[in-house]
Protein backbone atom coordinates (compact mmCIF):
# COMPACT_ATOMS: atom_id res chain seq x y z
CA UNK A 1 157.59 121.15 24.55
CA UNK A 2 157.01 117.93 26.54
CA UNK A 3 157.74 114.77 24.14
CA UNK A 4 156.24 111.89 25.81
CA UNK A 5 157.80 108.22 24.91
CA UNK A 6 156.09 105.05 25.68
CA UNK A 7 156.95 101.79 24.82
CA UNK A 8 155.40 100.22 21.13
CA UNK A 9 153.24 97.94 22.44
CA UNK A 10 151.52 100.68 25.00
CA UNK A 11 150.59 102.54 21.28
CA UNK A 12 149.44 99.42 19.77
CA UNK A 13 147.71 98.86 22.58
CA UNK A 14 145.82 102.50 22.62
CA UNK A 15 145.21 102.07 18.59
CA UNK A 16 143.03 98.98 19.54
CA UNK A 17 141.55 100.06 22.11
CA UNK A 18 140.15 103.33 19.34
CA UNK A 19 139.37 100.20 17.39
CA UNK A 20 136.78 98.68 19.44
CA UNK A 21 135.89 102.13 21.08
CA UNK A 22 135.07 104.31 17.46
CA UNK A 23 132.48 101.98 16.64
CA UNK A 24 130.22 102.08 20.43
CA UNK A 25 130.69 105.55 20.28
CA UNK A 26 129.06 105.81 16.59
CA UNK A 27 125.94 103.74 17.15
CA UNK A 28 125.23 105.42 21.23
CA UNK A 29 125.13 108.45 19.56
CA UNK A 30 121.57 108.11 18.06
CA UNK A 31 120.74 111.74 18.05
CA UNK A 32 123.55 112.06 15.54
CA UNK A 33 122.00 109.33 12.83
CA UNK A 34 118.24 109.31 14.08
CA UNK A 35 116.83 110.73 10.38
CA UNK A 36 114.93 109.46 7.78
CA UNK A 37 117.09 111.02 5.49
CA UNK A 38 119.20 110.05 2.74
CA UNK A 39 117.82 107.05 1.76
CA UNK A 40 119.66 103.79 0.50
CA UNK A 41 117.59 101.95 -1.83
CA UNK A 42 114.07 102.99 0.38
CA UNK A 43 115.66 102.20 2.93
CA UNK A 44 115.96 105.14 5.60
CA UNK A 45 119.28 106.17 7.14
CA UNK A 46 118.55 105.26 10.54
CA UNK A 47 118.52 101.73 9.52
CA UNK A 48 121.27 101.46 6.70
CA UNK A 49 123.94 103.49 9.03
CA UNK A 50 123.49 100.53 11.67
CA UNK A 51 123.70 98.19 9.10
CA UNK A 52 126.82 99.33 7.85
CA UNK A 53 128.40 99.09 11.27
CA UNK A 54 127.95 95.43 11.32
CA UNK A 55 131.08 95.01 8.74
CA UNK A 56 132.42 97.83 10.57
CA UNK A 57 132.85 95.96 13.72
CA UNK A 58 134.03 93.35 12.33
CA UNK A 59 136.78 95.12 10.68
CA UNK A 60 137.31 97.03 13.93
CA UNK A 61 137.62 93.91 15.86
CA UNK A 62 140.00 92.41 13.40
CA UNK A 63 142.55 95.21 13.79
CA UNK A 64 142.31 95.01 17.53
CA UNK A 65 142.84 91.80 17.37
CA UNK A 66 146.04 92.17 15.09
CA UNK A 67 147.45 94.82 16.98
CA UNK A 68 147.12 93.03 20.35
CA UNK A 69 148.32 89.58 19.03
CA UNK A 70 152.13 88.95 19.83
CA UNK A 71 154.43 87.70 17.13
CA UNK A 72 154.74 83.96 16.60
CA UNK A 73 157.82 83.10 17.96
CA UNK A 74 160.47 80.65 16.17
């Protein structure tokens, strides 16, 4: 078995990079959410789901942003 070791920033680097990637990926796959069905208060799913993403990105973008910042120095 091949172990591969990388440096800690080049994960925290690839774990924000899934952070702004995972939510792209979930609303250009419309074929996956493109249904009337289940509702949210009469409202259909195809417009709730991207509604839901928009405090989804935003908490996306906040870890990216906190795994890519570098520590305050003294």
């Amino acid at each position: 078995m091949v172990r591969i070791v990388l440096p800690h920033h080049v994960w925290r680097r690839v774990a924000a990079g899934a952070c702004l990637v995972a939510p792209v990926v979930a609303l250009l796959w419309v074929p996956w959410y493109a249904q009337d069905r289940p509702e949210l208060a009469g409202v259909p799913f195809f417009y709730w789901y991207q509604l839901a993403w928009v405090p989804g990105c935003s908490l996306a973008m906040l870890a990216a942003y906190l795994l890519t910042r570098r520590p305050h120095e003294p």
